[in-house]
C-alpha atoms as a PDB file:
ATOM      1  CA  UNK A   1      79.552-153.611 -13.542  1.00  0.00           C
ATOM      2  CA  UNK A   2      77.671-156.522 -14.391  1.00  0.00           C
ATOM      3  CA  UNK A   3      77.760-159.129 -11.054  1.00  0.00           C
ATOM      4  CA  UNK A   4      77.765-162.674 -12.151  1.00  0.00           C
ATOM      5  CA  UNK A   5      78.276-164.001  -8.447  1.00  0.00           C
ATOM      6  CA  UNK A   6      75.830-165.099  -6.230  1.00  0.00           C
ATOM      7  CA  UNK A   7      77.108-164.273  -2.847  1.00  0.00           C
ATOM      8  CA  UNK A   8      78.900-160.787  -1.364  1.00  0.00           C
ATOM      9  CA  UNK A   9      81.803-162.895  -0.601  1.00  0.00           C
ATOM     10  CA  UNK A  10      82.534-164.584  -3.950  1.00  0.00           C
ATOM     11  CA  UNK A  11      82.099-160.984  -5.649  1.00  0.00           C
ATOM     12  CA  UNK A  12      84.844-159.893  -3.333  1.00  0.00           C
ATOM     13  CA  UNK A  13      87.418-162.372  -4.323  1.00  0.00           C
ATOM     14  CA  UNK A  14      86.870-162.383  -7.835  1.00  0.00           C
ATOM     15  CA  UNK A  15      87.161-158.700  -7.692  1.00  0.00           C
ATOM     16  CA  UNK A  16      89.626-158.655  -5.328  1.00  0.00           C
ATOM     17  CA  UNK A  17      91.915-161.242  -7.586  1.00  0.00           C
ATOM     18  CA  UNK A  18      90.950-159.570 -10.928  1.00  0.00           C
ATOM     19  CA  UNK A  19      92.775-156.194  -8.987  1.00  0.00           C
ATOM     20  CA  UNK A  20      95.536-158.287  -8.283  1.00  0.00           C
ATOM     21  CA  UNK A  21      95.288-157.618  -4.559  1.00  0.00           C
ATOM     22  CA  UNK A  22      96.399-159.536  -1.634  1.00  0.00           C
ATOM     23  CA  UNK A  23      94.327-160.020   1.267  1.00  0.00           C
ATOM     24  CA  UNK A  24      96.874-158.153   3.389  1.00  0.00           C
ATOM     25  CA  UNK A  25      96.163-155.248   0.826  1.00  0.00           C
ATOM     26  CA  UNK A  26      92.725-155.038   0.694  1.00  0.00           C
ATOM     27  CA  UNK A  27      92.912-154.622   4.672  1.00  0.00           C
ATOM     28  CA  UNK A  28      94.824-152.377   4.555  1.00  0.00           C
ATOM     29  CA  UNK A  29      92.733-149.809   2.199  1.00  0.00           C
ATOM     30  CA  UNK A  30      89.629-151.115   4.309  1.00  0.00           C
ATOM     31  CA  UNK A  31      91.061-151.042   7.512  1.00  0.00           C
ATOM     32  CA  UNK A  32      88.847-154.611   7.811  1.00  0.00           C
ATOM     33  CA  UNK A  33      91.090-157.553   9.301  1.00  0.00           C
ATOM     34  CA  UNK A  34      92.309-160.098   6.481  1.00  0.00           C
ATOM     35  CA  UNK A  35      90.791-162.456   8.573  1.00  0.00           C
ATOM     36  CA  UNK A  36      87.093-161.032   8.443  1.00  0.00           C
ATOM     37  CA  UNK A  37      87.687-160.631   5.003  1.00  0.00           C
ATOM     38  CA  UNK A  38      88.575-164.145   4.291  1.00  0.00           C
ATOM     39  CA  UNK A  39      85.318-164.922   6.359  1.00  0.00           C
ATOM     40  CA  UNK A  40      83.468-163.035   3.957  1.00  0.00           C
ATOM     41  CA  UNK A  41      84.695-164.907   0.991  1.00  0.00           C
ATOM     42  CA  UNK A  42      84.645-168.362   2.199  1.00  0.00           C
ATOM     43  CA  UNK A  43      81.140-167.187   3.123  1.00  0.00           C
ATOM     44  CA  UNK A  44      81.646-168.053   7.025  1.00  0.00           C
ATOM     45  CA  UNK A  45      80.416-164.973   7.561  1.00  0.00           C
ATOM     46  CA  UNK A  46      77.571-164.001   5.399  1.00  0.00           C
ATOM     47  CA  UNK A  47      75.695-161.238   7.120  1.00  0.00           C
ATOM     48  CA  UNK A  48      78.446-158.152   6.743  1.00  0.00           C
ATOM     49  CA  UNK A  49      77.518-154.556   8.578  1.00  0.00           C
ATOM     50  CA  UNK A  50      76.861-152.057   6.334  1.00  0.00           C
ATOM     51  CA  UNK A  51      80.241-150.302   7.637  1.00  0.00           C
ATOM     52  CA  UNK A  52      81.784-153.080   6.264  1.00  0.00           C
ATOM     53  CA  UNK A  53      80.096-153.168   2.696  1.00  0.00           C
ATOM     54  CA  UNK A  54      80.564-149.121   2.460  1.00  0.00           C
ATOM     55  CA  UNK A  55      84.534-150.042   2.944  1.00  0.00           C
ATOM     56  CA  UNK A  56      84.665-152.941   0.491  1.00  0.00           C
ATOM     57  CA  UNK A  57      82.247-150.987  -2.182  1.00  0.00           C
ATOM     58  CA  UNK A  58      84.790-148.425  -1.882  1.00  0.00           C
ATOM     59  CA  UNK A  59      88.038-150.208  -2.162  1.00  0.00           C
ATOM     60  CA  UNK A  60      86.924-152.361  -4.481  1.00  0.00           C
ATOM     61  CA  UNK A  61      84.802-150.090  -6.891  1.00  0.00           C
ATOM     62  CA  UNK A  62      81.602-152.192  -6.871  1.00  0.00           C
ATOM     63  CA  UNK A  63      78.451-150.001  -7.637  1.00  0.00           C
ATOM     64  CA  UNK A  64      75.446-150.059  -5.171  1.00  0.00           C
ATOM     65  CA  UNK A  65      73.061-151.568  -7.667  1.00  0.00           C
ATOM     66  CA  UNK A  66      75.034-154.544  -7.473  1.00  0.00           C
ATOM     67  CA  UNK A  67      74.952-154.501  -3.844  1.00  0.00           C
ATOM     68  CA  UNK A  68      71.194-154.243  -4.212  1.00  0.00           C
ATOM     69  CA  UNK A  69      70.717-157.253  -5.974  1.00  0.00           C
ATOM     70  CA  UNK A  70      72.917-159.576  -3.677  1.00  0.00           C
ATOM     71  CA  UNK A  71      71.024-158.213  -0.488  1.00  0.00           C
ATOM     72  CA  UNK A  72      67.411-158.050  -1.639  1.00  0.00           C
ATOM     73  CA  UNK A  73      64.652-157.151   0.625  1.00  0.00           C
ATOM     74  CA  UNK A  74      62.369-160.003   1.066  1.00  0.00           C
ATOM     75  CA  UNK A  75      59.669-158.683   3.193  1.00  0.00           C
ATOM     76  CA  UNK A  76      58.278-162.441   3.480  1.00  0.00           C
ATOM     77  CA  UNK A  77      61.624-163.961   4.646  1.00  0.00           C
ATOM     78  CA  UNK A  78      62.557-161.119   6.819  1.00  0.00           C
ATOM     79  CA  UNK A  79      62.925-162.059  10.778  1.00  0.00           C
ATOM     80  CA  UNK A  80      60.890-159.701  12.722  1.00  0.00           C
ATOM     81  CA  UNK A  81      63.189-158.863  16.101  1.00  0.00           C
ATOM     82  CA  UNK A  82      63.246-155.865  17.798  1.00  0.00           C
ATOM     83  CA  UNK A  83      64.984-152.729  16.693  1.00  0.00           C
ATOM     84  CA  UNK A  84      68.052-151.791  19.177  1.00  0.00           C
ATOM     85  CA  UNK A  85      69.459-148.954  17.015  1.00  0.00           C
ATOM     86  CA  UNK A  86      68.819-146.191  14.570  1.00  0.00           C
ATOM     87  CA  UNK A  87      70.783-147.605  12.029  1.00  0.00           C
ATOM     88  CA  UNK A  88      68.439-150.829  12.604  1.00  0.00           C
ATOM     89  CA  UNK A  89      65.451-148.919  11.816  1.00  0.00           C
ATOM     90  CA  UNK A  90      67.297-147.002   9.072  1.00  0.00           C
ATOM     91  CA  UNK A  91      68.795-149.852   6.718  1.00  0.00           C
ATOM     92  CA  UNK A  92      66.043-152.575   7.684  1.00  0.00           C
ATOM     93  CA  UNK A  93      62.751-151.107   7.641  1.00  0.00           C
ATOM     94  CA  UNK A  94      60.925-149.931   5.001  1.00  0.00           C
ATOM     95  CA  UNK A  95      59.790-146.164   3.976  1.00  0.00           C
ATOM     96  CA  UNK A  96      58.721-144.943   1.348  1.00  0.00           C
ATOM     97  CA  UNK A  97      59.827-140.950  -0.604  1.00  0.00           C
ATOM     98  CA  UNK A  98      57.816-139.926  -3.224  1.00  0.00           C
ATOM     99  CA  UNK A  99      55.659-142.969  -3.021  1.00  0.00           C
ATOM    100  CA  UNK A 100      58.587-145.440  -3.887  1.00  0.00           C
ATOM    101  CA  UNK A 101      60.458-147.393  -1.260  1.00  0.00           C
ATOM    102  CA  UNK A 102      63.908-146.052  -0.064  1.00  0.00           C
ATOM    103  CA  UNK A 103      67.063-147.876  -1.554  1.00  0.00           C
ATOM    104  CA  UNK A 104      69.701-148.785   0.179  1.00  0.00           C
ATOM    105  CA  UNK A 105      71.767-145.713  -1.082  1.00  0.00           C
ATOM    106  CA  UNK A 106      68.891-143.023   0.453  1.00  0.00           C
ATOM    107  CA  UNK A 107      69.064-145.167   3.153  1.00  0.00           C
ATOM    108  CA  UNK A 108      72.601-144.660   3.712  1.00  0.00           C
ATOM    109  CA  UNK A 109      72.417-141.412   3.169  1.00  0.00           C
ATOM    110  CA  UNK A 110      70.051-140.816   5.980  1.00  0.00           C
ATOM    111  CA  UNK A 111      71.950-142.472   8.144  1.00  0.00           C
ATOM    112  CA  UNK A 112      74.636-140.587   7.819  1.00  0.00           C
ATOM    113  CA  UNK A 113      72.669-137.445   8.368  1.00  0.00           C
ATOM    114  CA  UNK A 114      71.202-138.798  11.330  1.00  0.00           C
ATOM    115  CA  UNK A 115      75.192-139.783  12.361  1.00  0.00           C
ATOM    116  CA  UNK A 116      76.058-136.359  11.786  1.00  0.00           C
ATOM    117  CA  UNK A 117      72.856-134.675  14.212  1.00  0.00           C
ATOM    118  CA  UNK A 118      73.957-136.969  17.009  1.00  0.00           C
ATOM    119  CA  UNK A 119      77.553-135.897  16.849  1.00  0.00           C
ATOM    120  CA  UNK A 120      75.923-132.458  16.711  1.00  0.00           C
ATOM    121  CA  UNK A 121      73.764-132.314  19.735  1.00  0.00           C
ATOM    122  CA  UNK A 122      76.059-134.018  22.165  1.00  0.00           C
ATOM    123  CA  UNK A 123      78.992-131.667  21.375  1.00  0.00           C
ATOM    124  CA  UNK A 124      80.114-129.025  24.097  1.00  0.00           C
ATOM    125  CA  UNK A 125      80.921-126.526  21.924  1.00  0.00           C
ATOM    126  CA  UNK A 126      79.605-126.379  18.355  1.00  0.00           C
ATOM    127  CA  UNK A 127      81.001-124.592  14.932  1.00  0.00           C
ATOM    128  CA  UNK A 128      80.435-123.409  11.668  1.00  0.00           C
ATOM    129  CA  UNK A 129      81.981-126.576  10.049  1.00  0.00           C
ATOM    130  CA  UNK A 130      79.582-128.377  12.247  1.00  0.00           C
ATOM    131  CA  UNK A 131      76.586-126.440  10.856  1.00  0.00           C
ATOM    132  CA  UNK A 132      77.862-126.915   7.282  1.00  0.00           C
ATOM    133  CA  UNK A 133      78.525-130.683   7.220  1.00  0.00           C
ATOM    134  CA  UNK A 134      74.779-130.900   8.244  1.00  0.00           C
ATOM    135  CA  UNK A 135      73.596-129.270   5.755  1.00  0.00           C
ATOM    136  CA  UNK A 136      75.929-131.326   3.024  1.00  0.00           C
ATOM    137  CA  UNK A 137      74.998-134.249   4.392  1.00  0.00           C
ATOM    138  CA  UNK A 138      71.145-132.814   3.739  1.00  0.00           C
ATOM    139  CA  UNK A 139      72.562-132.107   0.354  1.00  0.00           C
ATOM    140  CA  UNK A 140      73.592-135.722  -0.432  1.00  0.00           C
ATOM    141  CA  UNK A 141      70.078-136.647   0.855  1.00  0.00           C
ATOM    142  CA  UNK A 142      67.592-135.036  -1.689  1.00  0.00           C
ATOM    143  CA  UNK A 143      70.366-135.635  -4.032  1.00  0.00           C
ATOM    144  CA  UNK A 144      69.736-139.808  -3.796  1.00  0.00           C
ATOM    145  CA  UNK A 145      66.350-138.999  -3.207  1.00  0.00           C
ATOM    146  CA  UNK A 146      65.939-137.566  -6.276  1.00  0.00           C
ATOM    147  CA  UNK A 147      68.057-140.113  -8.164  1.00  0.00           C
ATOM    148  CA  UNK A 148      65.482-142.917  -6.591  1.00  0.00           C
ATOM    149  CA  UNK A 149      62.223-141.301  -7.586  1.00  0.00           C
END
């Protein structure tokens, strides 16, 4: 898909309208308020959580590379603040695999892993399924890896 918009929140109108869907529809695939989503594309609210962009990107078929491009990393405009969660340190920082920088998508996909190992450690009592949605989520992790290098 080619993106000819230059915010996050015009590209989900125009591709919300082109589907044909309401507002009230889109929320309810997203499970994102109508009203958040109208924030996003009246661009009153222009800084999204990636939770957020995952559900939309879904919903609304839009492929990461054009996600990429309307979020670029600017390491010369970027605030420096302090780093309060994993996922702050995941999706804003910058690492390197196979001596090229992380996109977004690896970065997701670490995440997710890392999601997963939480959920893992603080359980009571732990299972096979457990053990095996680790190692997927490993899985989907060399597989973007390799897809970025």
């Amino acid at each position: 898909m080619e993106n000819t918009q230059e915010s996050f929140g015009s590209l989900i109108k125009y591709l919300r309208k082109q589907k044909g869907m309401s507002l009230k529809e889109l929320s309810d695939i997203t499970n994102l308020s109508c009203s958040y989503i109208s924030r996003m594309e009246t661009e009153e609210r222009v800084n999204p959580t990636i939770y957020c962009i995952q559900k939309l990107m879904a919903a609304l078929n839009i492929d990461i590379s054009t996600i990429e491009n309307l979020f670029p990393f600017s390491p010369e405009e970027k605030i420096k603040k302090d780093i309060d969660t994993i996922e702050d340190l995941l999706l804003n920082e910058r690492y390197l695999f196979g001596q090229k920088e992380a996109s977004i998508s690896v970065k997701l996909s670490l995440r997710e892993l890392i999601k997963i190992l939480e959920e893992y450690v603080t359980k009571e009592a732990c299972d096979r399924e457990d053990e095996t949605n680790i190692l997927q989520q490993a899985d989907n992790l060399k597989k973007e890896i390799r897809k970025s290098i």
